[in-house]
Protein backbone atom coordinates (compact mmCIF):
# COMPACT_ATOMS: atom_id res chain seq x y z
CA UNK A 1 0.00 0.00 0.00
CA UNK A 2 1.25 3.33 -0.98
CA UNK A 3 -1.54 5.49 1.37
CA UNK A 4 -0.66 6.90 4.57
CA UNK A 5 -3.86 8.68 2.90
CA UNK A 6 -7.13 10.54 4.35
CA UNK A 7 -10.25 8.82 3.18
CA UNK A 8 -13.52 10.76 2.64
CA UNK A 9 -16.48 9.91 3.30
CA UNK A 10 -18.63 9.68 0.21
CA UNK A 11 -21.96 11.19 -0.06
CA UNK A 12 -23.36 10.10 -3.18
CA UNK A 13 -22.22 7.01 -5.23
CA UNK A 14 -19.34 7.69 -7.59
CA UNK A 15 -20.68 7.55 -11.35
CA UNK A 16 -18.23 6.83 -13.77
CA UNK A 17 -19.75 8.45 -16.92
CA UNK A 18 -19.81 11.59 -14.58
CA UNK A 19 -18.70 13.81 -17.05
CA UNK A 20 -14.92 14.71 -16.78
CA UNK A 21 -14.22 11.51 -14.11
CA UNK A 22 -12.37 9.30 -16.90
CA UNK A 23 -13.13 11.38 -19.72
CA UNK A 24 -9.70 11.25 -21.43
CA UNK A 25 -7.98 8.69 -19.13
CA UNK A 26 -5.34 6.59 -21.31
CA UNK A 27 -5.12 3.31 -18.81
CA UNK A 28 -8.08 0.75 -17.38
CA UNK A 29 -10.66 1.73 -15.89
CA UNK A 30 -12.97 -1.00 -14.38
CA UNK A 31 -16.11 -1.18 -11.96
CA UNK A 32 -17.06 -3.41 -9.55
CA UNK A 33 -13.62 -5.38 -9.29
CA UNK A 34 -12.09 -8.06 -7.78
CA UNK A 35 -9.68 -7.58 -5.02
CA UNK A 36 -9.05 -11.01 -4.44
CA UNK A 37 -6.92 -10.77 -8.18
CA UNK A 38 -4.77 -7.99 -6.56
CA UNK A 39 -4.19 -8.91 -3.13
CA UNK A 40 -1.44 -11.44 -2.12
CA UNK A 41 -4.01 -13.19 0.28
CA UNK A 42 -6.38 -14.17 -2.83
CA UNK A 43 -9.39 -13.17 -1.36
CA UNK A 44 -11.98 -10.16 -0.11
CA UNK A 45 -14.56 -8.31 -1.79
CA UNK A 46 -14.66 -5.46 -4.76
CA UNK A 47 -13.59 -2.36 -5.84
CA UNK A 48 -16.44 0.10 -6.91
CA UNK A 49 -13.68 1.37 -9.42
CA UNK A 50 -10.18 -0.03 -10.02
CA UNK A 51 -8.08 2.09 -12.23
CA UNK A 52 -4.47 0.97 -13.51
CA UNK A 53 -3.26 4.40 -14.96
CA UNK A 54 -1.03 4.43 -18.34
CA UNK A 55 1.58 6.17 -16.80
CA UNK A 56 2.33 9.24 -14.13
CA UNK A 57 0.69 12.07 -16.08
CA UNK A 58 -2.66 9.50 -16.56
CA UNK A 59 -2.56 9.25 -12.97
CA UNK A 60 -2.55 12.70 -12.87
CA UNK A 61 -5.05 13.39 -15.41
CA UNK A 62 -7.43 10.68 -13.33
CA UNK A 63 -6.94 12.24 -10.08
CA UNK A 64 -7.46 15.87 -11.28
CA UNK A 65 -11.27 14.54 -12.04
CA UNK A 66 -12.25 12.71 -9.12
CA UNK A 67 -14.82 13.88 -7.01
CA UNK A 68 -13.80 15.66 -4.05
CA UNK A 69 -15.26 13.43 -1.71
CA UNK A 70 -13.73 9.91 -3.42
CA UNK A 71 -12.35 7.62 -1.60
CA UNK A 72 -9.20 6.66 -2.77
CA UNK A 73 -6.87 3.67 -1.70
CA UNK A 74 -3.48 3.48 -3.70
CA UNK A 75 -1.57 -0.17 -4.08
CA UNK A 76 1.70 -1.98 -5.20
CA UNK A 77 1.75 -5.90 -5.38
CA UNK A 78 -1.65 -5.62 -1.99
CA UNK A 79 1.13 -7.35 -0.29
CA UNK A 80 0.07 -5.72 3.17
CA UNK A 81 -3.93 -5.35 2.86
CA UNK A 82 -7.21 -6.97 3.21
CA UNK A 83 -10.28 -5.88 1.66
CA UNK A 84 -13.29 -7.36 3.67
CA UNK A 85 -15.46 -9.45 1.81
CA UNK A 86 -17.84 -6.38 1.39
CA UNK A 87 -15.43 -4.43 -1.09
CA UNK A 88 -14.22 -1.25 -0.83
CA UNK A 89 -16.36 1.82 -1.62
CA UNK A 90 -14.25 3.76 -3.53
CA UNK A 91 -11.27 3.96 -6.50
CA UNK A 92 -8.77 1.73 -5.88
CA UNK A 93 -5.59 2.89 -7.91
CA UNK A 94 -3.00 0.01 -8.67
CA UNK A 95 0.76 1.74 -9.33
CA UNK A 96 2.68 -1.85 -9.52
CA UNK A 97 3.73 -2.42 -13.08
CA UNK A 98 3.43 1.31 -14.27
CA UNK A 99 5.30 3.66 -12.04
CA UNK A 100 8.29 1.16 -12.90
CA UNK A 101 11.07 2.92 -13.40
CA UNK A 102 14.61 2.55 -11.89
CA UNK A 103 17.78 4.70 -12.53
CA UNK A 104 21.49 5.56 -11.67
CA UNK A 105 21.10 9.59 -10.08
CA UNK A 106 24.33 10.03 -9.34
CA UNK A 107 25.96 10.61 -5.80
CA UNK A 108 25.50 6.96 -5.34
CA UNK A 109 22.02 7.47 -5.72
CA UNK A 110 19.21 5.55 -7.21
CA UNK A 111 15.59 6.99 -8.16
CA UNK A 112 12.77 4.67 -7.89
CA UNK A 113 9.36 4.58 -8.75
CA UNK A 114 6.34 3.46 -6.50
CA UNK A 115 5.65 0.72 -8.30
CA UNK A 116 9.38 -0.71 -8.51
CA UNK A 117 9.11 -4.27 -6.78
CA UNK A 118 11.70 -4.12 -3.48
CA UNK A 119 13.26 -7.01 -4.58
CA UNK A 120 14.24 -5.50 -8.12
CA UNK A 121 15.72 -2.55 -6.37
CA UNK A 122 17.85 -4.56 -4.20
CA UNK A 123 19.19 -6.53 -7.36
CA UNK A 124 19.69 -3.04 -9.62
CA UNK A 125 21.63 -1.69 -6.51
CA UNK A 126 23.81 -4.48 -6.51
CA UNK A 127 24.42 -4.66 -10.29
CA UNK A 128 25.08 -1.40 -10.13
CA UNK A 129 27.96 -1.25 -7.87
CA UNK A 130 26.11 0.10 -4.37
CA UNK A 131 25.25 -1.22 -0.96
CA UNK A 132 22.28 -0.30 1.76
CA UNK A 133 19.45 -1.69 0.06
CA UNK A 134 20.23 -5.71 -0.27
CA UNK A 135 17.46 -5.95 2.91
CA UNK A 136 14.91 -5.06 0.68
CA UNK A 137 15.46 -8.48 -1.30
CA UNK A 138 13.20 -9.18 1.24
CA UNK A 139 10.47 -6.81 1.18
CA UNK A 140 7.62 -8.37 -0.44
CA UNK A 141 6.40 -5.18 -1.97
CA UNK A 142 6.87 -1.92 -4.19
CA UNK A 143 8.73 0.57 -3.01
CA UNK A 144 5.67 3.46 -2.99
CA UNK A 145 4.40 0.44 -0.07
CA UNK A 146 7.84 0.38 2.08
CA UNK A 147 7.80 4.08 2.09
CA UNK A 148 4.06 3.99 3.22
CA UNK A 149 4.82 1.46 5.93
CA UNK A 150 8.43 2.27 6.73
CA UNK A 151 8.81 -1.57 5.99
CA UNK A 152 12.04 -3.34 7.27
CA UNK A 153 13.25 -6.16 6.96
CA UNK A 154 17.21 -8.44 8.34
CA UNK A 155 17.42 -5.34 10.78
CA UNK A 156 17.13 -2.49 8.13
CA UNK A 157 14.05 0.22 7.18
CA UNK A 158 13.20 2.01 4.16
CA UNK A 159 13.18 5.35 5.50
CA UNK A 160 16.86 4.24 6.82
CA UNK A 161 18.04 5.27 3.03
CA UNK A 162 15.83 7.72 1.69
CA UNK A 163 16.79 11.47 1.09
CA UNK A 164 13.59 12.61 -0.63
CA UNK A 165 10.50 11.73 -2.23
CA UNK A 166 7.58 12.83 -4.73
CA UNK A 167 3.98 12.95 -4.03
CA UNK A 168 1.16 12.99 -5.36
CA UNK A 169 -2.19 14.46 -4.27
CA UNK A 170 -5.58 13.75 -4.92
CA UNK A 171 -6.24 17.36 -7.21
CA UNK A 172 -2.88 15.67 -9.15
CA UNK A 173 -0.75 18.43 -7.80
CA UNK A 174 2.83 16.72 -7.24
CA UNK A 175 5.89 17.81 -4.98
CA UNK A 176 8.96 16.78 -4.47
CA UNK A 177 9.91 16.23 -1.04
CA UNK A 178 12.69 15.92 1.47
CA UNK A 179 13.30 13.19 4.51
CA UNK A 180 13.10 16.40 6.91
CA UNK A 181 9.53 16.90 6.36
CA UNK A 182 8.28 13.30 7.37
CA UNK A 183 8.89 11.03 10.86
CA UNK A 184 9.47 8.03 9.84
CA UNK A 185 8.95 5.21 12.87
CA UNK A 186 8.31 1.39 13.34
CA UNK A 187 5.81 0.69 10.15
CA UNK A 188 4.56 3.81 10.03
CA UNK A 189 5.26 7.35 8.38
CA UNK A 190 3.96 10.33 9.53
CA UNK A 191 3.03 12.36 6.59
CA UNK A 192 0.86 15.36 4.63
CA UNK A 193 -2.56 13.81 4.78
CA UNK A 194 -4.06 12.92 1.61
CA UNK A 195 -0.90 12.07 -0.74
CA UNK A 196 0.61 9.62 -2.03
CA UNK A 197 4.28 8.28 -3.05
CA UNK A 198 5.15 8.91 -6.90
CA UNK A 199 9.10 8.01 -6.15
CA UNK A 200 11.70 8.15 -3.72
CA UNK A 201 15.79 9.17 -4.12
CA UNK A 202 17.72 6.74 -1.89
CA UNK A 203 21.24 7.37 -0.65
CA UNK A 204 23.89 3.86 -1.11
CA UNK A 205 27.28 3.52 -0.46
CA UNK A 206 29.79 2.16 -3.19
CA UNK A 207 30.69 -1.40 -2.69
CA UNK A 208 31.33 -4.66 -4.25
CA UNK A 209 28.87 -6.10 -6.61
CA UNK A 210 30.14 -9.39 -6.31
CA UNK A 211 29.56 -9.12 -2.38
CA UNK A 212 26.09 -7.33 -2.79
CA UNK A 213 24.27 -9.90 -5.36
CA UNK A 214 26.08 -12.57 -2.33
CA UNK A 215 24.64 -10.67 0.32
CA UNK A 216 21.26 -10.98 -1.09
CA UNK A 217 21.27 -14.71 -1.95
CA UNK A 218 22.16 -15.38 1.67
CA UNK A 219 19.11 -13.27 2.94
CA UNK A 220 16.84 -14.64 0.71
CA UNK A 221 18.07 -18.04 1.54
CA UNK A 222 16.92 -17.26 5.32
CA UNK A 223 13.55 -15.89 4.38
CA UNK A 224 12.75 -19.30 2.70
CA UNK A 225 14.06 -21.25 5.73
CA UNK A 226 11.98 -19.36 7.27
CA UNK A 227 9.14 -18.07 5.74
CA UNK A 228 5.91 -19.58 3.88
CA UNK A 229 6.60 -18.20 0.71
CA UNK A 230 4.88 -20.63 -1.90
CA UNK A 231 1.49 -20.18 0.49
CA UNK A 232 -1.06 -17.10 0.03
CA UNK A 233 -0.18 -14.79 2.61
CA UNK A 234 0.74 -10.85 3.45
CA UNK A 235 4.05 -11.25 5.07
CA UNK A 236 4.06 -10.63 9.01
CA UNK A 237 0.43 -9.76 10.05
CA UNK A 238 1.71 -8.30 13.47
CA UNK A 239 4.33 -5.79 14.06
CA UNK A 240 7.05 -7.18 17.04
CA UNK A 241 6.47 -5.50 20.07
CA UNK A 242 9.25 -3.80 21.85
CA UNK A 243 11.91 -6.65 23.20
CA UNK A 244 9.95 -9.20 21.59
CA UNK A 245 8.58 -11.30 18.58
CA UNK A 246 4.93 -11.63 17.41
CA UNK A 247 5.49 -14.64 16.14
CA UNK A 248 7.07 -15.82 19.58
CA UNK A 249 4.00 -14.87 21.44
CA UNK A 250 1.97 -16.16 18.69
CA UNK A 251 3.58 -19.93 18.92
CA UNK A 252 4.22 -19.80 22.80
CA UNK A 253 0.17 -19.52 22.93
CA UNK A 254 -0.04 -22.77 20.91
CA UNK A 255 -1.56 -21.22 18.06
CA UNK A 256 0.68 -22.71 15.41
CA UNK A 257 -2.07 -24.49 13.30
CA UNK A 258 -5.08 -22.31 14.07
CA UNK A 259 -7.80 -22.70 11.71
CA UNK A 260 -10.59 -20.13 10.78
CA UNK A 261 -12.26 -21.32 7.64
CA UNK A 262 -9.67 -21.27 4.93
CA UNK A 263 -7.16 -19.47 6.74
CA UNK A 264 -5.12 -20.94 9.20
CA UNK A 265 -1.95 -19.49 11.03
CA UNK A 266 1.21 -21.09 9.32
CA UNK A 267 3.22 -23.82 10.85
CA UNK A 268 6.44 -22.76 9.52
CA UNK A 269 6.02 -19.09 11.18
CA UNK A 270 3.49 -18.05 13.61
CA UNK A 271 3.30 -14.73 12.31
CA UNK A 272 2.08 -15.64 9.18
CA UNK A 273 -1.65 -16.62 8.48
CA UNK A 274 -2.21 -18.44 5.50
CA UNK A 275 -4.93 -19.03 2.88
CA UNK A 276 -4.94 -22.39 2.52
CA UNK A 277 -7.90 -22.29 -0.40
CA UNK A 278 -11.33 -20.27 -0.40
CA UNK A 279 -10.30 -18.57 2.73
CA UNK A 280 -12.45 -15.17 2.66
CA UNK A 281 -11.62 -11.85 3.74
CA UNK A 282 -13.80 -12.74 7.19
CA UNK A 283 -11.80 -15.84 7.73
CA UNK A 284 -8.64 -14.29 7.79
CA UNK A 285 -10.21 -11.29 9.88
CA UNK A 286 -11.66 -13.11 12.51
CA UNK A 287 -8.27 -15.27 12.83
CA UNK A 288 -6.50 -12.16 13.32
CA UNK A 289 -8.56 -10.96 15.29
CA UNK A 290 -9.09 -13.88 17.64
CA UNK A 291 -4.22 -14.39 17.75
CA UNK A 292 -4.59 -10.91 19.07
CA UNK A 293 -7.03 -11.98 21.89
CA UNK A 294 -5.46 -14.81 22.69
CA UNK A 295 -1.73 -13.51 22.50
CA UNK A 296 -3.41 -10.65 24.98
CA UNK A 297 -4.88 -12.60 27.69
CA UNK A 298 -1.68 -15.71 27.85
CA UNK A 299 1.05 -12.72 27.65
CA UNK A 300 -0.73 -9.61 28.54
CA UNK A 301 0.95 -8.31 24.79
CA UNK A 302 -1.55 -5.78 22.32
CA UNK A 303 -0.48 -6.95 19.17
CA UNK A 304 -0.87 -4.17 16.57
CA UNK A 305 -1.39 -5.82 13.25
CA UNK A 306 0.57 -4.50 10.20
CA UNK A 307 -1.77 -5.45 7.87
CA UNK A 308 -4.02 -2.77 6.71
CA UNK A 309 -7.76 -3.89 6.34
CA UNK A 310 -10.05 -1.91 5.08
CA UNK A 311 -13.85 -1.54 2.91
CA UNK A 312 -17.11 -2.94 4.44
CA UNK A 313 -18.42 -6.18 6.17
């Protein structure tokens, strides 16, 4: 997810023949889709409108004739969200595989667009001679979502290398940014309300490539020992609490196993629930919801779920 973003409450349905809403728009524009195609979790409800723009100044274009009181919900790979089974009110705007591009910007510096994959950017850093980002080989999202969620991962945080960034907000007005104006903290960015992340510049060091593209085999190596990664899931559901591990908590309580439907919370790592076929958005929801209880009254631990859930019942 790329939205640290202000929703609105709508108060009449979005119509998209409104006059000036796509009127011109150069990507796809679709009603009443699927989230469960564009979610990592393969499941919850619908979009009212999903829009894949053609490229930055579409996006633009698109934004510049949305009704005022839209809501809008901006997203990479969906790597870190659930959409309850409901759907989602409002335009859902999908950057991954459009805002793509990656370059060289000199000062060992790299520009990257929001919807860059983390684990390309770790790989172009490498080829390209620098070090600092080889933890986001394992960062299963784009790099408009790690900036959203200050994700982290071996240790390391994406706001660790950034030095500025461009937004976008929802009149299509963009800025360029610096660090200094946003506090980054543990999954979370504070930010201007109601934008979203175009691109970010990110400071490396010059290094080895050899050692880099090494460095990043090894980490990916532990993720898999590790991690369910050939299994539906959105990464970590729960951010570690201070001194600790969710998933410690989660498999001291004897939850390894824990079924809710088609979801169940993985047996490889306890902090990973995992759609194990025709789980629905409630499933996973409930089984969330019931790790927190449980982790809660054996440990006397609020887990605070990174996962961001959002749309109706």
């Amino acid at each position: 997810m790329y939205a640290q973003d202000k929703e609105f409450s709508p108060e009449a349905p979005c119509d998209m023949t409104r006059r000036g809403y796509a009127e011109g728009v150069r990507g796809i524009v679709k009603a009443d889709e699927p989230m469960s195609k564009h979610t990592s979790w393969h499941a919850g409800g619908r979009a009212k409108i999903y829009f894949e723009p053609a490229d930055e100044e579409d996006l633009v274009h698109f934004l510049s004739g949305l009704p005022a009181n839209e809501l809008i919900l901006c997203i990479g790979l969906g790597s870190n969200l659930l959409v309850r089974d409901g759907g989602y009110n409002g335009t859902v705007i999908k950057l991954a595989g459009v805002l793509d591009r990656l370059e060289l910007a000199g000062n060992n510096r790299i520009r990257a667009e929001a919807g860059v994959p983390c684990a390309r950017l770790a790989r172009f850093s490498a080829k390209s001679g620098l070090t600092g980002a080889e933890f986001m080989a394992g960062i299963p999202g784009t790099v408009g979502g790690a900036l959203a969620m200050n994700a982290g991962a071996f240790g390391h945080e994406t706001w660790d290398i950034v030095t500025a960034v461009k937004t976008v907000d929802r009149s299509g007005r963009c800025r360029t940014r610096p660090k200094s104006e946003f506090t980054p903290g543990y999954r979370q960015v504070d930010m201007p309300a109601g934008e979203w992340f175009l691109a970010a510049e990110l400071q490396l060091a010059p290094g080895s490539r050899s050692r880099a593209e090494q460095r990043i085999r090894e980490l990916l190596a532990r993720r898999s020992e590790s991690q369910p990664l050939r299994q539906p899931s959105c990464g970590s559901v729960f951010r570690n609490p201070p001194g600790d591990y969710a998933a410690r908590l989660i498999e001291a309580s004897g939850l390894k196993g824990k079924r809710s439907g088609g979801a169940g919370v993985s047996e490889k790592h306890a902090n990973f629930i995992i759609n194990h076929g025709g789980a629905t958005a409630r499933d996973i929801e409930q089984l969330i919801l019931y790790v927190r209880d449980a982790v809660r009254r054996d440990h006397g631990v609020e887990l605070v779920p990174e996962v961001r859930i959002v749309g109706d019942t």
